[in-house]
C-alpha atoms as a PDB file:
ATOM      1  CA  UNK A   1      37.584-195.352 -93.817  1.00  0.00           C
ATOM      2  CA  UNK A   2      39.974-195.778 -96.526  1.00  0.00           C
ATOM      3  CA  UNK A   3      41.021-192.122 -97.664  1.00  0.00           C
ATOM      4  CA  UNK A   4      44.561-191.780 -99.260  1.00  0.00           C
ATOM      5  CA  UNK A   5      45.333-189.891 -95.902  1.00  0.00           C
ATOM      6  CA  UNK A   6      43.790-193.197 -93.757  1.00  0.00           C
ATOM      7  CA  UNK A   7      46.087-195.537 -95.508  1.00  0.00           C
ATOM      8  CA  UNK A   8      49.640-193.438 -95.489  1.00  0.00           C
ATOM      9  CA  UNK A   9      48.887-193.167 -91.595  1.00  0.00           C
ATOM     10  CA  UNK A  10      47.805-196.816 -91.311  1.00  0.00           C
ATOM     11  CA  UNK A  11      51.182-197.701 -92.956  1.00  0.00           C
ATOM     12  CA  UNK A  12      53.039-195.661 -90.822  1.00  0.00           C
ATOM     13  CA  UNK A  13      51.485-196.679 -87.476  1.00  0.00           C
ATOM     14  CA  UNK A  14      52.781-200.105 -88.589  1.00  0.00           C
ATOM     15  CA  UNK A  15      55.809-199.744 -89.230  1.00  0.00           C
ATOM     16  CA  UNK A  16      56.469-197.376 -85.752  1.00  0.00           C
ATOM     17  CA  UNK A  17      54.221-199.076 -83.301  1.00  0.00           C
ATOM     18  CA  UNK A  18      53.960-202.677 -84.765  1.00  0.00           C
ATOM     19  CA  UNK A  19      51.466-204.848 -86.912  1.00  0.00           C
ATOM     20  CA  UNK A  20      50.344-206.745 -83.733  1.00  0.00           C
ATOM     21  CA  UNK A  21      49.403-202.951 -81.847  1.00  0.00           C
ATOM     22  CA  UNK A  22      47.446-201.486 -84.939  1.00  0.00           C
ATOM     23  CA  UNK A  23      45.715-204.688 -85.157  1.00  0.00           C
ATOM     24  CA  UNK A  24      44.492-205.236 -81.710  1.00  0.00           C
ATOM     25  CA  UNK A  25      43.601-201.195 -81.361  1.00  0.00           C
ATOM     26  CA  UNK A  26      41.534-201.554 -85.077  1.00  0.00           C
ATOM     27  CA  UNK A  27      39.552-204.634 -83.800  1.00  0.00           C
ATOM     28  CA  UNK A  28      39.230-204.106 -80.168  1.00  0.00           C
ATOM     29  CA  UNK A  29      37.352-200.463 -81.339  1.00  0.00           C
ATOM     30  CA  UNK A  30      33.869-200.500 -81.175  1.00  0.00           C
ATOM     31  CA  UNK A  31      31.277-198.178 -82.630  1.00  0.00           C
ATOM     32  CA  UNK A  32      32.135-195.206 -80.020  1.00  0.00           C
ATOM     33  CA  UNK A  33      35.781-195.871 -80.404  1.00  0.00           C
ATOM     34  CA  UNK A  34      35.884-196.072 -83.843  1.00  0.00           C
ATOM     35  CA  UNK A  35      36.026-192.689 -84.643  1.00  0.00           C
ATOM     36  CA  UNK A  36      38.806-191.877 -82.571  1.00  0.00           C
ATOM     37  CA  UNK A  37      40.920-194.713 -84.166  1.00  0.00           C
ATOM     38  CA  UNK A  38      40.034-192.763 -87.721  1.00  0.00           C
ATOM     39  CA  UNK A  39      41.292-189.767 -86.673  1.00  0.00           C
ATOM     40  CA  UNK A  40      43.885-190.820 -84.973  1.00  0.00           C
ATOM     41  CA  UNK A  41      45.543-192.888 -88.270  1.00  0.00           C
ATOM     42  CA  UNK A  42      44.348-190.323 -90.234  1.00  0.00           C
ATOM     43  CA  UNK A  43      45.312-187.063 -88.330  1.00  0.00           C
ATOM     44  CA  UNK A  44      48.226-187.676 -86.372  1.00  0.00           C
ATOM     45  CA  UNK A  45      49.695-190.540 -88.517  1.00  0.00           C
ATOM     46  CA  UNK A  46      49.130-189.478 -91.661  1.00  0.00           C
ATOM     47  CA  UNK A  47      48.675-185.317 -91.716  1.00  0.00           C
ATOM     48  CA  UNK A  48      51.615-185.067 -89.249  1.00  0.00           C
ATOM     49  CA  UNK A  49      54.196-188.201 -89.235  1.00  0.00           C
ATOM     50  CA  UNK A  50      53.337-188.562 -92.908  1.00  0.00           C
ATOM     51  CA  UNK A  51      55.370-184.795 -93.345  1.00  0.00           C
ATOM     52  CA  UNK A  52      58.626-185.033 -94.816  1.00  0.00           C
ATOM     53  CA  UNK A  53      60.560-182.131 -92.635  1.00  0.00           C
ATOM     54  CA  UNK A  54      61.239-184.453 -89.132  1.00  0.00           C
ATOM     55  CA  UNK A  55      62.731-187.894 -89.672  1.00  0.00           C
ATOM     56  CA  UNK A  56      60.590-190.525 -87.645  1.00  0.00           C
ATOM     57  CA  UNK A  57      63.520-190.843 -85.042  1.00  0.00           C
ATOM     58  CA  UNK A  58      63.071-187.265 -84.395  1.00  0.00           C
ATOM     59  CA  UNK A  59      59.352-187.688 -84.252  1.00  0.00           C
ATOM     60  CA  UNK A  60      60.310-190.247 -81.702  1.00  0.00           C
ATOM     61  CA  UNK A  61      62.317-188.114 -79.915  1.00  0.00           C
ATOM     62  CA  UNK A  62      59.755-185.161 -79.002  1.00  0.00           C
ATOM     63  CA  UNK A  63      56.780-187.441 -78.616  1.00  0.00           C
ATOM     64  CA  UNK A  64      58.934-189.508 -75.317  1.00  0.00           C
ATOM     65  CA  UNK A  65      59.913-186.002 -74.254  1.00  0.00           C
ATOM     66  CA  UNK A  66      56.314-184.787 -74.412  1.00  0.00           C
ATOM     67  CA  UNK A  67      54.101-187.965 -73.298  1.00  0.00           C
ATOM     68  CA  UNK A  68      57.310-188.022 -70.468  1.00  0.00           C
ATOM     69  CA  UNK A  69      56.374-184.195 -69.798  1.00  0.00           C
ATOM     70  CA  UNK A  70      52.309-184.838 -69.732  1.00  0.00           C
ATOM     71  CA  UNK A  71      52.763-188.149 -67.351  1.00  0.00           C
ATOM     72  CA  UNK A  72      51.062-190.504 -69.912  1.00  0.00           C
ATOM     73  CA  UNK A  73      52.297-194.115 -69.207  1.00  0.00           C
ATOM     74  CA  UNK A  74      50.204-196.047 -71.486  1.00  0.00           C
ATOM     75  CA  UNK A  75      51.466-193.675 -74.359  1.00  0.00           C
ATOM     76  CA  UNK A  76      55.150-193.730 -73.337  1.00  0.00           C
ATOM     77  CA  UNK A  77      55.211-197.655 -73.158  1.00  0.00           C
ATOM     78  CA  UNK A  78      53.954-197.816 -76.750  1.00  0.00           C
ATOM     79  CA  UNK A  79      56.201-194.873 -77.984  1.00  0.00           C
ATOM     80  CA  UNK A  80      59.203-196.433 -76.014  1.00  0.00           C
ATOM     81  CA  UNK A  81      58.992-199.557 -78.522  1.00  0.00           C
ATOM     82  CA  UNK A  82      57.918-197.263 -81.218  1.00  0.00           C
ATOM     83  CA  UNK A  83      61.415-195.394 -80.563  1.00  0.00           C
ATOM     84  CA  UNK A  84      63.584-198.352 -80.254  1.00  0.00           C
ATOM     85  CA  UNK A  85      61.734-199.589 -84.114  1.00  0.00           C
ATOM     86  CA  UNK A  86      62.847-196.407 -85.519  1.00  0.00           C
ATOM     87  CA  UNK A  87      66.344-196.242 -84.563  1.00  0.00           C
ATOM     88  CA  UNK A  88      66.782-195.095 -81.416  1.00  0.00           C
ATOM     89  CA  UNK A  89      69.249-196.672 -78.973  1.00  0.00           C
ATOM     90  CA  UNK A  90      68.893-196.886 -75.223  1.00  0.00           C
ATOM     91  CA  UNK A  91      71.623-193.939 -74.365  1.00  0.00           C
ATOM     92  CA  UNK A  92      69.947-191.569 -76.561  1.00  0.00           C
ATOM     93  CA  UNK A  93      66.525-192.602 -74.773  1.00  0.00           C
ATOM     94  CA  UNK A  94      68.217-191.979 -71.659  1.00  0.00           C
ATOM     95  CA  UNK A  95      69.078-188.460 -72.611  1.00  0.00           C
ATOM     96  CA  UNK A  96      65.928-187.708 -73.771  1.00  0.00           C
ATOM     97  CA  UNK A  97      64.184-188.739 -70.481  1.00  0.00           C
ATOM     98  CA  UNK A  98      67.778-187.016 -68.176  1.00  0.00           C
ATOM     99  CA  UNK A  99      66.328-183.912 -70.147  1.00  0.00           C
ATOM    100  CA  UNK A 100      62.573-184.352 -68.791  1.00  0.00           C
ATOM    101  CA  UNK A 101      63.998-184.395 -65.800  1.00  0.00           C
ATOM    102  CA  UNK A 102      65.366-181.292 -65.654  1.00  0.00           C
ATOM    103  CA  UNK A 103      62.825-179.342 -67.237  1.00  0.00           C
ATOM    104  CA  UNK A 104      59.568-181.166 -66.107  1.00  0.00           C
ATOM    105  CA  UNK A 105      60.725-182.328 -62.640  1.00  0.00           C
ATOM    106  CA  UNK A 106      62.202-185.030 -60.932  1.00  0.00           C
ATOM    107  CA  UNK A 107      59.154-186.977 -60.530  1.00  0.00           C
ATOM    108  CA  UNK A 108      58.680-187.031 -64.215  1.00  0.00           C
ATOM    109  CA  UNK A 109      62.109-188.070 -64.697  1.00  0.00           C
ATOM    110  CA  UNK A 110      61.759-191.384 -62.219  1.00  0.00           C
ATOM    111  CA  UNK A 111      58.283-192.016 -63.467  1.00  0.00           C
ATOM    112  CA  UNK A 112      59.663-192.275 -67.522  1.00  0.00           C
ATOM    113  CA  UNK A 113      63.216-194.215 -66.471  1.00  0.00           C
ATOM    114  CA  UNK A 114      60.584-196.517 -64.456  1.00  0.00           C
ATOM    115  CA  UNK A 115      58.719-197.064 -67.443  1.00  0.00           C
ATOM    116  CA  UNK A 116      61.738-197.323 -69.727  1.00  0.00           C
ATOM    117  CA  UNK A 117      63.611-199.833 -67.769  1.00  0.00           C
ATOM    118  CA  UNK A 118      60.017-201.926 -68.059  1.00  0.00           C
ATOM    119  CA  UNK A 119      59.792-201.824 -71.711  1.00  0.00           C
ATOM    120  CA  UNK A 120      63.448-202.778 -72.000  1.00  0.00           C
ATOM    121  CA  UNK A 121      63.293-205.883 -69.936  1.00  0.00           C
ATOM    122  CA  UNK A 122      59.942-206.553 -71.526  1.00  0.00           C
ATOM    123  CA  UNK A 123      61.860-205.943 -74.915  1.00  0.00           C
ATOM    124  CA  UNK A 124      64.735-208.432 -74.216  1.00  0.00           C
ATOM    125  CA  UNK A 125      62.837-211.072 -73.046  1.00  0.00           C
ATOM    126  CA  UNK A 126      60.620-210.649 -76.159  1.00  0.00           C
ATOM    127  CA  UNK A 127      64.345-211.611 -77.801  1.00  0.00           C
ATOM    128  CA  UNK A 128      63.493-207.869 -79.971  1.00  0.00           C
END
């Protein structure tokens, strides 16, 4: 696919998630997966974080709160990194997630710090 739409997405997916992410997702997809990987780039990366109203640090900001709220760990993990690459520091991560807490439950709350202090270590050792 290579729609004006495609690319802007595919350009932003790089620069919030990483090069070495995009990469792996575009060639690990197969012919079933494919599509998904389209619409994805196209749809959510290029339709809605390719709008100029939210800066990508607020983008950030609801996406941890929501993939927090709907218990998504794979999808936090990547949008943890993707945070930190757009700006956002640990404290304001941590009052994102204090916030899921309170209004999604405890157990969301431990689940998301769990997965944050992961990423974190993962991200330091990486020397990120």
């Amino acid at each position: 696919m290579s729609s004006e739409l495609f690319e802007k997405g595919l350009n932003i997916r790089r620069e919030v998630l990483g090069d070495e992410y995009v990469d792996n997702s575009l060639k690990n997809a197969d012919e079933f997966s494919m599509p998904l990987q389209e619409l994805t780039t196209e749809y959510c990366w290029g339709a809605v974080w390719g709008r100029e109203t939210l800066s990508k640090q607020q983008r950030s900001m609801i996406n941890l709160a929501m993939i927090s709220a709907l218990n998504r760990p794979h999808e936090l993990a990547l949008h943890l990194r993707g945070a930190m690459n757009n700006g956002l520091s640990r404290e304001e991560i941590r009052e994102i997630l204090l916030q899921v807490a309170v209004y999604c439950g405890i157990p969301a709350g431990i689940d998301s710090f769990r997965i944050a202090r992961q990423v974190f270590a993962e991200y330091d050792a990486e020397g990120s």
